[in-house]
Protein backbone atom coordinates (compact mmCIF):
# COMPACT_ATOMS: atom_id res chain seq x y z
CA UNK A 1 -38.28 14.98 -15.38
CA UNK A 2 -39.06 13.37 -18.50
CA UNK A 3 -36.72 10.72 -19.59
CA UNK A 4 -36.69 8.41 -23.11
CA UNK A 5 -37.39 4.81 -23.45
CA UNK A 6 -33.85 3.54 -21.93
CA UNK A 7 -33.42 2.50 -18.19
CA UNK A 8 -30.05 3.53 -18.30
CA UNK A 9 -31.04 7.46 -19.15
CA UNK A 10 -31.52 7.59 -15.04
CA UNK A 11 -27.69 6.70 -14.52
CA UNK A 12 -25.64 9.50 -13.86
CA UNK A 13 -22.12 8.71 -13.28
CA UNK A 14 -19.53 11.48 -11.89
CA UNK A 15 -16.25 11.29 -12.58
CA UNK A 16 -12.65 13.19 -11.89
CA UNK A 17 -9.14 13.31 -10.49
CA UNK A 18 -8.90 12.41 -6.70
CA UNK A 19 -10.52 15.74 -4.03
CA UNK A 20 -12.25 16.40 -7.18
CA UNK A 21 -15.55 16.82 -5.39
CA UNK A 22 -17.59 14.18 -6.58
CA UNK A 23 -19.67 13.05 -3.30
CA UNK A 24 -20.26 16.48 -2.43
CA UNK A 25 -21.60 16.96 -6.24
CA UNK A 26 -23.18 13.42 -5.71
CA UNK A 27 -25.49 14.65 -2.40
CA UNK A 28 -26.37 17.85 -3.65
CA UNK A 29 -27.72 16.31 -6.89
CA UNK A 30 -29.67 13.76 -5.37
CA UNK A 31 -31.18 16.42 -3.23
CA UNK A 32 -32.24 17.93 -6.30
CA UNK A 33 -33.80 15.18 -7.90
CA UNK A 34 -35.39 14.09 -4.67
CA UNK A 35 -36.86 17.73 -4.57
CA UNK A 36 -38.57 16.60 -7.82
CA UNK A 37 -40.25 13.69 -6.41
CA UNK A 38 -38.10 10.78 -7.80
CA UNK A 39 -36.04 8.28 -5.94
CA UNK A 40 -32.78 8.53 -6.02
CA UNK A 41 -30.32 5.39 -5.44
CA UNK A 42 -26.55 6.63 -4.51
CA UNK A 43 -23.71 4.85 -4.98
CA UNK A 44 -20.39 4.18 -4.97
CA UNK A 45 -17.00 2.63 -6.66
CA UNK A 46 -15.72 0.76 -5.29
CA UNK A 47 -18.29 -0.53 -2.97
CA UNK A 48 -22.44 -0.40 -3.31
CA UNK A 49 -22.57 -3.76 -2.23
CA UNK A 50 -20.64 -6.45 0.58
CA UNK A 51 -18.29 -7.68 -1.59
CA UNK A 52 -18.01 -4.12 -3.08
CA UNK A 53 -16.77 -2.97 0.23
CA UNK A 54 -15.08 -5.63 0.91
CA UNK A 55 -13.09 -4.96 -1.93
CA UNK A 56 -13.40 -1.33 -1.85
CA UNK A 57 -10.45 -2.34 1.35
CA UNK A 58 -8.09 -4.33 -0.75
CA UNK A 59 -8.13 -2.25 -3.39
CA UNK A 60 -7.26 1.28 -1.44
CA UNK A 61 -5.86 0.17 1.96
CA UNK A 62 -3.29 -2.40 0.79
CA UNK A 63 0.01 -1.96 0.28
CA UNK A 64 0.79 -3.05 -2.84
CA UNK A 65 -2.17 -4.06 -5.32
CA UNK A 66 -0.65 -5.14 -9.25
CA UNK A 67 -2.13 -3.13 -11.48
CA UNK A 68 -3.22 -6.14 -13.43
CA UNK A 69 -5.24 -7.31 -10.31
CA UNK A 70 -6.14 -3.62 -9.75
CA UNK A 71 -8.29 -3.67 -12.55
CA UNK A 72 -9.77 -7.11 -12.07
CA UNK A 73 -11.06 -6.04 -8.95
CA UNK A 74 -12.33 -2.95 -9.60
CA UNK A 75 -14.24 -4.85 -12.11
CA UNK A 76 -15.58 -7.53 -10.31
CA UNK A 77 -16.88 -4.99 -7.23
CA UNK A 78 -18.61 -3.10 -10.19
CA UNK A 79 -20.35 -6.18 -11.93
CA UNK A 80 -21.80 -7.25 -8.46
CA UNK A 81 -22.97 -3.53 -7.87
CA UNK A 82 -24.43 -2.88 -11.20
CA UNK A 83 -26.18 -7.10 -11.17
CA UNK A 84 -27.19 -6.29 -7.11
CA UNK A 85 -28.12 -2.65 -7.09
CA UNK A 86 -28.03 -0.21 -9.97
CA UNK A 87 -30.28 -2.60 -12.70
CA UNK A 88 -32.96 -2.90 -9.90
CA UNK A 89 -33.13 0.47 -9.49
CA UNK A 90 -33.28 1.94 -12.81
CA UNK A 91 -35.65 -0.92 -13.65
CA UNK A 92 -38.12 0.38 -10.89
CA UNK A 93 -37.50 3.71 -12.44
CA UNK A 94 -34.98 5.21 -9.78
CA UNK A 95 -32.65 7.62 -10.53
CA UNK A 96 -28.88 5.71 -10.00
CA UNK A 97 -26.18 8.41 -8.96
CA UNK A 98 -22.85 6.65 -9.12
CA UNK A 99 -19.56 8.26 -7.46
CA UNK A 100 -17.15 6.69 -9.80
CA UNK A 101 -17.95 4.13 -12.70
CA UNK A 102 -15.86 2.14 -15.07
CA UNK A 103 -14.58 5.54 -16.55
CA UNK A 104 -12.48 5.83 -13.48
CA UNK A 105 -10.98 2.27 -14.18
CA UNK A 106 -10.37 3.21 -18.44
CA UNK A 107 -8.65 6.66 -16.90
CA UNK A 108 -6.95 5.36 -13.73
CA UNK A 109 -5.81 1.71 -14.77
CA UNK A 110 -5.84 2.03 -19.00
CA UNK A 111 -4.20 5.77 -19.25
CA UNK A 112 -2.34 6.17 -16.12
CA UNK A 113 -1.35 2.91 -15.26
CA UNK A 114 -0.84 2.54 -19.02
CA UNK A 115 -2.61 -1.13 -19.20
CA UNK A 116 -4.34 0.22 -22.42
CA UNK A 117 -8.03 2.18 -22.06
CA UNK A 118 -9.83 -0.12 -24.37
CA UNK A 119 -8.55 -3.08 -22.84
CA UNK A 120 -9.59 -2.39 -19.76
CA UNK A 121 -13.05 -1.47 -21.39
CA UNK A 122 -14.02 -4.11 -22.75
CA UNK A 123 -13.11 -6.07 -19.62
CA UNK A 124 -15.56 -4.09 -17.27
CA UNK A 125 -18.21 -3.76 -19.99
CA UNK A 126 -18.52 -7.88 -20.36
CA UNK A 127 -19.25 -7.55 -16.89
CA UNK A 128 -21.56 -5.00 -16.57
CA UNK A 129 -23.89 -6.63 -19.85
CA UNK A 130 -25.06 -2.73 -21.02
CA UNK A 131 -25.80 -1.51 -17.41
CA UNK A 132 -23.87 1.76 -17.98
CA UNK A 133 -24.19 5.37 -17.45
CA UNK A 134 -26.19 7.10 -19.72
CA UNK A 135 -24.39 10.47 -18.78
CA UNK A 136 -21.09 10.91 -16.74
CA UNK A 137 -20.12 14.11 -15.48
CA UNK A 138 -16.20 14.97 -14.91
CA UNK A 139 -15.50 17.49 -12.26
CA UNK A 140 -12.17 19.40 -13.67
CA UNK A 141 -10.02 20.70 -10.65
CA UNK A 142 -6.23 21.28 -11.00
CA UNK A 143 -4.41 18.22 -10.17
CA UNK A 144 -2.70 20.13 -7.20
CA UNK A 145 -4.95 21.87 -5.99
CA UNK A 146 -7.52 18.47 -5.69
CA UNK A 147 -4.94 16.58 -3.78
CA UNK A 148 -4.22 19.37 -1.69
CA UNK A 149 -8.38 18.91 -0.38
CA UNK A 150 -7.76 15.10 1.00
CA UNK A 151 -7.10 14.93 4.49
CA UNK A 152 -6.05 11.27 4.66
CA UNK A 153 -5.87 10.32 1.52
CA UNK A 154 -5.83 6.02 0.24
CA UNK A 155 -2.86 4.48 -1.77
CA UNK A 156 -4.64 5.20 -5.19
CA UNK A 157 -4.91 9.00 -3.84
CA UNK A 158 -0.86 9.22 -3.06
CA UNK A 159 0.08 8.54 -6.68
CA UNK A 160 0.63 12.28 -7.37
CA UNK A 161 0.33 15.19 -9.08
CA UNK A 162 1.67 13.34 -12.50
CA UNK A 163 -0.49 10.29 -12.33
CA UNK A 164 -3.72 12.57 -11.69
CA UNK A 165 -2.64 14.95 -14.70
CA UNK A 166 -2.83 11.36 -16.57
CA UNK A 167 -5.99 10.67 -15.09
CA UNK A 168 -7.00 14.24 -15.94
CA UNK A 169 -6.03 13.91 -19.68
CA UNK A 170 -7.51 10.72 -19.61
CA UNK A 171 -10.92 11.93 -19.09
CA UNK A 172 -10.68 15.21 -21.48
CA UNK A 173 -10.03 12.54 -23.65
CA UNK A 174 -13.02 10.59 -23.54
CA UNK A 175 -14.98 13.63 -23.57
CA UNK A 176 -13.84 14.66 -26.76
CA UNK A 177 -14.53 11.20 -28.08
CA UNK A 178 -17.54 10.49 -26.56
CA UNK A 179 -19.33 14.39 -26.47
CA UNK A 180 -22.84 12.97 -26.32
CA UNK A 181 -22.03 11.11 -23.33
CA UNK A 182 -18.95 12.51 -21.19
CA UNK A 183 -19.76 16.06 -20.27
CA UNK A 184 -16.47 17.87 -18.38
CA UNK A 185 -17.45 20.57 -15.57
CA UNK A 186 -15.82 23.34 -14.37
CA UNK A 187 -14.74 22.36 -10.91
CA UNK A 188 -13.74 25.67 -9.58
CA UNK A 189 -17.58 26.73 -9.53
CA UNK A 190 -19.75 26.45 -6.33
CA UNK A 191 -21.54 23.36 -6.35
CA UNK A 192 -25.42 24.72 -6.59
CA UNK A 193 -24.16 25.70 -10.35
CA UNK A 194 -22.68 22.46 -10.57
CA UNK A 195 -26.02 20.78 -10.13
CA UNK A 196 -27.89 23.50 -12.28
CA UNK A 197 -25.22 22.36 -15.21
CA UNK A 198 -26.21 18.80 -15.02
CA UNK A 199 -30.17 19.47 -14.41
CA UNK A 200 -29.71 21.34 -17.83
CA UNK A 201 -27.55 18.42 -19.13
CA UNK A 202 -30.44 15.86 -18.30
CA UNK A 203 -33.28 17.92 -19.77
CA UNK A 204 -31.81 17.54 -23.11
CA UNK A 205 -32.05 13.92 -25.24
CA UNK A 206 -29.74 11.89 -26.07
């Protein structure tokens, strides 16, 4: 697949509410770009990396976790991956599939934690120094019906069906202000057209 002069037009992140379906999207996709012949490097937030998944523990098995230090970690985890992992791989030319990316921490932490989303923007992006997704996909499911899929699910994932419809607003949000980069998805389709959406998605410039 042709692709313009930018590493970052090989990051892909996917996005949504909690059971959305985003590592089942995540596999299948990376199937179909490794069907084309390209690598593809997976990933995910938080985690990618040691410290990543060392953190990855803090941040969903503990207790209690301010949501001032939520969003500091989450951010740290994610500079490591994107410094250790996701440069190195677009910069060999890999295709970087991320499950989750600082979107997750503007909707999660700056909408429904209500810490403000471009505060907590600009504190992930000084981290990440422009290694961002050139495309995110958000996978739309019904609050309810998303946190109805988890069968255990971590603290972040017990907040409820009124934080997610934050979370969910969050992100219709940022597609609506960022069209040329967000793209929302309907989640209640079967995955294969899932993937067909985004192959389309990817074949156009940006």
């Amino acid at each position: 697949m042709a692709t313009n002069g930018s590493p970052n037009h090989r990051y892909i992140g996917l996005e949504g509410g909690d059971g959305s379906g985003k590592t089942t999207l995540s596999a299948a996709l990376a199937t179909r770009l490794r069907a084309e012949g390209d690598e593809v490097v997976e990933v995910r937030e938080p985690g990618g990396t040691p410290l990543g998944e060392s953190v990855r523990q803090l941040l969903l098995d503990s207790e209690q976790v301010e949501p001032w230090a939520e969003v500091f970690l989450f951010a740290a985890q994610r500079a490591q991956l994107a410094n250790e992992v996701i440069a190195p791989a677009l910069d060999r030319g890999a295709w970087v599939i991320s499950d989750r990316t600082y979107y997750s921490s503007i909707a999660y932490q700056g909408r429904a934690r209500g810490l403000g989303e471009e505060r907590v923007r600009r504190i992930n992006e000084h981290g990440l120094a422009g290694v961002i997704p050139e495309r995110v996909f958000v996978i739309e499911v019904d609050p309810g019906v998303a946190l109805g899929r988890q069968s255990r699910p971590d603290r972040i994932g017990r907040e409820g069906v009124r934080f997610q419809s934050e979370v969910r607003a969050a992100y219709r949000d940022l597609a609506a202000s960022e069209p040329d980069r967000v793209v929302l998805l309907d989640g209640t389709l079967p995955v294969h057209d899932l993937v067909s959406r985004i192959m389309e998605v990817l074949g156009e410039p940006i």
